[in-house]
N, C-alpha and C. Protein backbone atom coordinates (compact mmCIF):
# COMPACT_ATOMS: atom_id res chain seq x y z
N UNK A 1 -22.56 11.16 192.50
CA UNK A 1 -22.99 11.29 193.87
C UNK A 1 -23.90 10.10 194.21
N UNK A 2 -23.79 9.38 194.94
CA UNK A 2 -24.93 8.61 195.80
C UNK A 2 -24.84 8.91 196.74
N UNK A 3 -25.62 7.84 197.61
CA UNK A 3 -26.13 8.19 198.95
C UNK A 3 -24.94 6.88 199.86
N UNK A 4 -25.31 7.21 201.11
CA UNK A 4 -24.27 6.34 201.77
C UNK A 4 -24.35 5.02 202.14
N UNK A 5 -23.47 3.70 201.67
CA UNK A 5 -24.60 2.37 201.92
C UNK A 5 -24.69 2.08 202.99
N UNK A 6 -24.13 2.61 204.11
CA UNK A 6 -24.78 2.13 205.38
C UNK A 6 -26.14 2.76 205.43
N UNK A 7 -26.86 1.56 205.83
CA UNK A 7 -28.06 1.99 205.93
C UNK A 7 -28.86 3.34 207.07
N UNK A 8 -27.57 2.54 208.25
CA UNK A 8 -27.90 3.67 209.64
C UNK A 8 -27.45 5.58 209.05
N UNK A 9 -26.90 5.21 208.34
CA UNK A 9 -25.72 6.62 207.98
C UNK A 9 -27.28 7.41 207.21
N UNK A 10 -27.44 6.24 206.11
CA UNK A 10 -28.73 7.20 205.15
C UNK A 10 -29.70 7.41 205.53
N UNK A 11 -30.34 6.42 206.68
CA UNK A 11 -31.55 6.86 207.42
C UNK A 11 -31.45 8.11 208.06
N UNK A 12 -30.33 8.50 208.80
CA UNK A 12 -30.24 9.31 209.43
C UNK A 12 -30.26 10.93 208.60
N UNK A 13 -30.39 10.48 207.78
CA UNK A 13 -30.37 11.95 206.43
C UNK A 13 -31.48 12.70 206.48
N UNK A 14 -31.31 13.76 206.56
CA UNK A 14 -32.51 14.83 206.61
C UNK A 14 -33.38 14.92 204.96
N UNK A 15 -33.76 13.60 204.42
CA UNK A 15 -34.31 13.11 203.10
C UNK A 15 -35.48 12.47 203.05
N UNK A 16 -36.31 12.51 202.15
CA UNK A 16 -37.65 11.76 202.00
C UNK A 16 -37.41 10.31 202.29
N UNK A 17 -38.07 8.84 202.98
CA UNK A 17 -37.71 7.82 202.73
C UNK A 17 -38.17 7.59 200.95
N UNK A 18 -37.32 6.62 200.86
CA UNK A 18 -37.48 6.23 199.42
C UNK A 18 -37.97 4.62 199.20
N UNK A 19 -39.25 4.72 198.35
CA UNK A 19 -40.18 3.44 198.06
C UNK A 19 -39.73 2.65 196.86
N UNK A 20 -38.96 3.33 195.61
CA UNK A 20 -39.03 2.56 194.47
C UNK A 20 -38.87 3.62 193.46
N UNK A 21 -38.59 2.76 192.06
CA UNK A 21 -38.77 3.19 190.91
C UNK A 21 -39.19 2.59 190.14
N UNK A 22 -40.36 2.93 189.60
CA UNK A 22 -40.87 2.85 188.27
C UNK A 22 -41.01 3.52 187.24
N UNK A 23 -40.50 2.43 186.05
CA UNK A 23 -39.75 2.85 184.72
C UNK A 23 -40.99 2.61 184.00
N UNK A 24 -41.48 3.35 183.05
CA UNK A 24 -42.69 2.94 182.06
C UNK A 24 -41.94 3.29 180.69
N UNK A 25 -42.57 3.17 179.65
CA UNK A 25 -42.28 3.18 178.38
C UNK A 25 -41.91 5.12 178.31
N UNK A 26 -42.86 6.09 179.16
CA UNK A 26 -43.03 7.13 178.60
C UNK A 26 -42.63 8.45 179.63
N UNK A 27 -42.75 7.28 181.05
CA UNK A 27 -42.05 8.16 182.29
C UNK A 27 -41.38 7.41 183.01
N UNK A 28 -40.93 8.18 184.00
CA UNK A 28 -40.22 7.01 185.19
C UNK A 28 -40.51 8.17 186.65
N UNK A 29 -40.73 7.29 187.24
CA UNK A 29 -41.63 8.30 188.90
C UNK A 29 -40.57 6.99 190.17
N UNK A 30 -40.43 8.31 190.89
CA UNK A 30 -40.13 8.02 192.07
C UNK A 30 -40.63 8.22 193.53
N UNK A 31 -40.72 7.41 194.11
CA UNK A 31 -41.79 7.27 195.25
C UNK A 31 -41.38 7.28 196.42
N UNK A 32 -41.77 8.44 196.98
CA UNK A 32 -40.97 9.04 198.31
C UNK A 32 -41.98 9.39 199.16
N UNK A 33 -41.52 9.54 200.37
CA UNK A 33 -42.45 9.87 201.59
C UNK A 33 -42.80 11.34 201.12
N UNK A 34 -44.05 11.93 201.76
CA UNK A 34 -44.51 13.01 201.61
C UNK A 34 -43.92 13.55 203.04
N UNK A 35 -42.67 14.63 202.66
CA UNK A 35 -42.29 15.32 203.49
C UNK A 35 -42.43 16.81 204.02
N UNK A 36 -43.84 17.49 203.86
CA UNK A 36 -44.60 18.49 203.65
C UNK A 36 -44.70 19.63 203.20
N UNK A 37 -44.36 20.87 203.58
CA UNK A 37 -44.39 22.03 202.05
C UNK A 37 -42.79 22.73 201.91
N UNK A 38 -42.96 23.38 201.28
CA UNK A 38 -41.37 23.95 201.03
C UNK A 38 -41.45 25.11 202.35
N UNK A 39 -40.32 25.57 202.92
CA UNK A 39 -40.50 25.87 204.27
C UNK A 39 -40.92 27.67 203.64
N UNK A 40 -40.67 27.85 202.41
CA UNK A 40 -41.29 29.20 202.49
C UNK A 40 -42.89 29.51 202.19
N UNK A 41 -43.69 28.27 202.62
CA UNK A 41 -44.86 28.34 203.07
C UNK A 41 -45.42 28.44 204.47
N UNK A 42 -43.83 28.74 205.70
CA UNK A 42 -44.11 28.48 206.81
C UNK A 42 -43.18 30.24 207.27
N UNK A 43 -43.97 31.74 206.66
CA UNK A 43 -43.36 32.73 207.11
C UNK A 43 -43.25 33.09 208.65
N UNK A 44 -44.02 32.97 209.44
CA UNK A 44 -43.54 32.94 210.57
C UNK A 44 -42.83 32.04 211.46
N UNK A 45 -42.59 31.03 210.63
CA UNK A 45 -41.17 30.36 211.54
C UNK A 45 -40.20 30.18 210.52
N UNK A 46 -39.84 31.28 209.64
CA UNK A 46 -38.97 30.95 208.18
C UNK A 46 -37.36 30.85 209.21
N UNK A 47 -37.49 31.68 210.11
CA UNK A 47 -35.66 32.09 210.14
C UNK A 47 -35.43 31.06 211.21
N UNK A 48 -36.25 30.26 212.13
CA UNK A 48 -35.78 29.01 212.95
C UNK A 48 -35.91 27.98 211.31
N UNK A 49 -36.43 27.88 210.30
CA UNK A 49 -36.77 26.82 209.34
C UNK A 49 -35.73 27.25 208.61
N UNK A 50 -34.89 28.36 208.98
CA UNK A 50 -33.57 28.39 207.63
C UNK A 50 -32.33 27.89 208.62
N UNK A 51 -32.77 28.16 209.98
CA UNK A 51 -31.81 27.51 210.47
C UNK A 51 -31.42 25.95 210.29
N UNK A 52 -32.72 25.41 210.11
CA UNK A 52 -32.70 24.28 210.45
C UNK A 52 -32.34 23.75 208.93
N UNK A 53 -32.72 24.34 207.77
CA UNK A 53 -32.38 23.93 206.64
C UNK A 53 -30.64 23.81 206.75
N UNK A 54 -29.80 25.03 207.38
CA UNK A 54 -28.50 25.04 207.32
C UNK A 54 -27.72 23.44 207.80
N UNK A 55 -28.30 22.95 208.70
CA UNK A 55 -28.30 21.99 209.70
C UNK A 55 -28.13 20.94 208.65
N UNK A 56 -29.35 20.65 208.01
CA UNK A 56 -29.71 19.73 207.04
C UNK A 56 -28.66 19.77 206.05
N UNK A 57 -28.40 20.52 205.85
CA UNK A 57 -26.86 20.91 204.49
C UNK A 57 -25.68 20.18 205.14
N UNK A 58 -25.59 20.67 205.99
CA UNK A 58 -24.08 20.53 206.94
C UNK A 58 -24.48 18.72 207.43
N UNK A 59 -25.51 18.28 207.72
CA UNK A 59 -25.60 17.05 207.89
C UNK A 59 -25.17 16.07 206.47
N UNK A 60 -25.71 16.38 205.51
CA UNK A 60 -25.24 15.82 203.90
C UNK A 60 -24.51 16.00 203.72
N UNK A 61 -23.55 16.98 203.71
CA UNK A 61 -22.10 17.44 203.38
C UNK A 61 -21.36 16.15 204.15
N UNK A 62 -21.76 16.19 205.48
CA UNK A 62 -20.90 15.52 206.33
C UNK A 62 -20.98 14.48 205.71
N UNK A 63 -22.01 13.41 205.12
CA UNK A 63 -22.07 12.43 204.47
C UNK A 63 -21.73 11.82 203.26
N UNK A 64 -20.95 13.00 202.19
CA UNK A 64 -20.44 13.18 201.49
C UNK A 64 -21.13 13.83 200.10
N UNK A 65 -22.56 14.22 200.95
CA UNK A 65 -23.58 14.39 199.58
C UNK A 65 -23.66 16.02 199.17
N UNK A 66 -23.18 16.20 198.39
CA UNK A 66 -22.81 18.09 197.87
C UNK A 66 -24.32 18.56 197.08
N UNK A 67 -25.03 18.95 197.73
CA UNK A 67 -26.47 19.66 197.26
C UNK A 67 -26.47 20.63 196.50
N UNK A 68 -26.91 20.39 195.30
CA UNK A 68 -26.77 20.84 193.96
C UNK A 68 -27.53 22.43 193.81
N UNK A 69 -28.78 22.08 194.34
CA UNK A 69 -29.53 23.16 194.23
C UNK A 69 -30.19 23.44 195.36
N UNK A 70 -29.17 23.87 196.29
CA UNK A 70 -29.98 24.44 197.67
C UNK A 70 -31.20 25.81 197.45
N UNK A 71 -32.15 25.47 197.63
CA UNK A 71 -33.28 26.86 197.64
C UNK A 71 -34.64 26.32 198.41
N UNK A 72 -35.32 27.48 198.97
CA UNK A 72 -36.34 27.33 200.28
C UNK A 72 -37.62 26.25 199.37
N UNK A 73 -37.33 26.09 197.81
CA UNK A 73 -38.20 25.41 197.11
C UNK A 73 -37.82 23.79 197.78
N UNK A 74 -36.98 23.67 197.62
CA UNK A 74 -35.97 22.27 197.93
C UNK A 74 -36.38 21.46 199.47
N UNK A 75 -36.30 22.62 200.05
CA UNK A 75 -35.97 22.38 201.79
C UNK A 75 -37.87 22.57 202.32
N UNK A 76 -38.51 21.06 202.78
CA UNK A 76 -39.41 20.77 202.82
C UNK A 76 -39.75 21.08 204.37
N UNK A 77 -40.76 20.96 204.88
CA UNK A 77 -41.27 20.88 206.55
C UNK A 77 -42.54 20.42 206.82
N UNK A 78 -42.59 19.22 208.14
CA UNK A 78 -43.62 18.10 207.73
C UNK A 78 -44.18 18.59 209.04
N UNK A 79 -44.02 20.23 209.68
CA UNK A 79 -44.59 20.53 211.22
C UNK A 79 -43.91 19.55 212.41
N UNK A 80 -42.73 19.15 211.55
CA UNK A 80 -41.92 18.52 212.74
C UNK A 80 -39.79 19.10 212.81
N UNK A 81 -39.53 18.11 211.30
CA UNK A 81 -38.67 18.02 210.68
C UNK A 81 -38.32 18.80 209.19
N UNK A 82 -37.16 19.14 209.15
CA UNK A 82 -37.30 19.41 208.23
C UNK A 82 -35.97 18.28 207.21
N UNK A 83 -36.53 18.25 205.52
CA UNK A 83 -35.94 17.36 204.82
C UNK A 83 -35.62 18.61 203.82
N UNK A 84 -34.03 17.74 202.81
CA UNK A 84 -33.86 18.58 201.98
C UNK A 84 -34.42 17.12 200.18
N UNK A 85 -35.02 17.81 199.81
CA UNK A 85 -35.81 17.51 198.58
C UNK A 85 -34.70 18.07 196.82
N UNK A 86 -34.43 17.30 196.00
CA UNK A 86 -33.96 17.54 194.95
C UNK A 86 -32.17 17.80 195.05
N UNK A 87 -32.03 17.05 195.61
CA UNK A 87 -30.62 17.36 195.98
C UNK A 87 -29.38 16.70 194.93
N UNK A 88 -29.55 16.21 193.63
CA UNK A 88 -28.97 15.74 192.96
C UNK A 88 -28.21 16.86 192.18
């Protein structure tokens, strides 16, 4: 699975932006926008935030990206947007 190389296509992804990787001898970390809590920290707007998670699925799919482990842990909310997180 990757992501899509047009750039306009991947921006448009309901995904963290992505900064880099760094490889060390003992870890390797990846550096992504802080896209805010998992949406089941947001119970009174969970069922518009599952809608919107559905949205987010069906947007990646469309892009060819098959989300491995869809769960409300995954599917982030920044009080705006919502992103899907761990999708490999």
């Amino acid at each position: 699975m990757a992501l899509p190389r047009d750039a306009r296509v991947a921006s448009a992804l309901p995904i963290p932006a992505y900064y880099g990787l760094f490889v060390g001898d003992r870890a390797s970390i990846i550096v992504m926008s802080d896209c805010g809590d998992p949406i089941n920290h947001f119970p009174d707007q969970l069922e518009r935030l599952r809608d919107a998670q559905t949205e987010a699925l069906a947007a990646m799919e469309s892009a060819g990206i098959k989300v491995q482990d869809v769960a409300e842990r995954n599917t982030v909310f920044d009080g705006t947007t919502v992103h899907i997180i761990d999708f490999v």
